[in-house]
Protein backbone atom coordinates (compact mmCIF):
# COMPACT_ATOMS: atom_id res chain seq x y z
CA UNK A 1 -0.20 1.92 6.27
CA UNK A 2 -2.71 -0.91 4.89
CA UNK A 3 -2.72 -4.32 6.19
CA UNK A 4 -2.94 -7.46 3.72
CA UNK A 5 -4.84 -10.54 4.24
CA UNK A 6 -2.85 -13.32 2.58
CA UNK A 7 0.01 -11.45 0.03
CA UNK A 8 2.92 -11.97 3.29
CA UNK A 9 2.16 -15.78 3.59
CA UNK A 10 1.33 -16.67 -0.40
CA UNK A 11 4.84 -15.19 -1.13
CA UNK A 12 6.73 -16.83 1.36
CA UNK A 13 5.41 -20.53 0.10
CA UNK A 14 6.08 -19.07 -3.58
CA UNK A 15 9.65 -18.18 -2.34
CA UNK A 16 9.87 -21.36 -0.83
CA UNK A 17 9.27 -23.36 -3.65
CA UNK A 18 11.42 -21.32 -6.28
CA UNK A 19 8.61 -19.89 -7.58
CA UNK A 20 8.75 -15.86 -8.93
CA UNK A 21 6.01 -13.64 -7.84
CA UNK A 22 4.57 -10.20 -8.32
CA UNK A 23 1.97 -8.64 -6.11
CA UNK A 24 -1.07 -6.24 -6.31
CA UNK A 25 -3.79 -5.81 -3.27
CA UNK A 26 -6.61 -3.77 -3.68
CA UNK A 27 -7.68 -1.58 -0.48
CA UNK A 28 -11.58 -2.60 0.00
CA UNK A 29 -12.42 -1.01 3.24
CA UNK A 30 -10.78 1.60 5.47
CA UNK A 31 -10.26 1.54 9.28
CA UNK A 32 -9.41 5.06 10.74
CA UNK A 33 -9.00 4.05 14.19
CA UNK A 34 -10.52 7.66 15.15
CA UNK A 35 -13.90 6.70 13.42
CA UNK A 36 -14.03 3.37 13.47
CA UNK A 37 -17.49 2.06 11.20
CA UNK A 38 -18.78 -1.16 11.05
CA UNK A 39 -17.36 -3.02 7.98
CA UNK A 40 -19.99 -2.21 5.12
CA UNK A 41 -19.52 -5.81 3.07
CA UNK A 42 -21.97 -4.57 -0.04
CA UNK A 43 -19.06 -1.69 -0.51
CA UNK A 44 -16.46 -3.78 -0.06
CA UNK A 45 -17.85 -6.25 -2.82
CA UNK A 46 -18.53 -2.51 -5.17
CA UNK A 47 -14.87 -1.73 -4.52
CA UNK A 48 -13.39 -4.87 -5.67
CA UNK A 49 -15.81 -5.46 -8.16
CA UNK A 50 -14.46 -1.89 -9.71
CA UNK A 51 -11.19 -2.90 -9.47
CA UNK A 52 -11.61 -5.72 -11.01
CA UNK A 53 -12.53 -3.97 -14.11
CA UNK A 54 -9.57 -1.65 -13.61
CA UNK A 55 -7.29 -4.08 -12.91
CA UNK A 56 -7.72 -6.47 -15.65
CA UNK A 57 -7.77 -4.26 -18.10
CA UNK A 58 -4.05 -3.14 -16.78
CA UNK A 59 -2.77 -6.59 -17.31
CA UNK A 60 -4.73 -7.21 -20.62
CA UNK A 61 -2.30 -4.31 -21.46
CA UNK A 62 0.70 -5.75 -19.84
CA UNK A 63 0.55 -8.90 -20.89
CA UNK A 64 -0.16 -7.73 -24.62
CA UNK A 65 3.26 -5.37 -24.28
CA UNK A 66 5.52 -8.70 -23.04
């Protein structure tokens, strides 16, 4: 199970207001409650920074196909 920080409420106002919407998170840091770390924030920026590069490259695709 992963836990979002904003996707639940940015939907609901796009529902709201008629508006379509597609979403993608991108896991940045784990929490196993059995060995629990402190939060590591130069990974987390490495992570997204990677997906980022993944990530647009997908919808450079995706948006070429449409």
């Amino acid at each position: 199970d992963m836990v979002g920080m904003s996707t639940v409420p940015e939907v609901i106002v796009a529902n709201h207001i008629g508006l379509k919407c597609a979403a993608v998170s991108v896991i940045t840091d784990e929490c196993d409650p059995d060995n629990l770390q402190p939060v590591n924030i130069e990974e987390v920026i490495r992570v997204a920074g990677k997906a980022d590069i993944l990530l647009s490259a997908v919808f450079e695709k995706a948006i070429e196909d449409i």
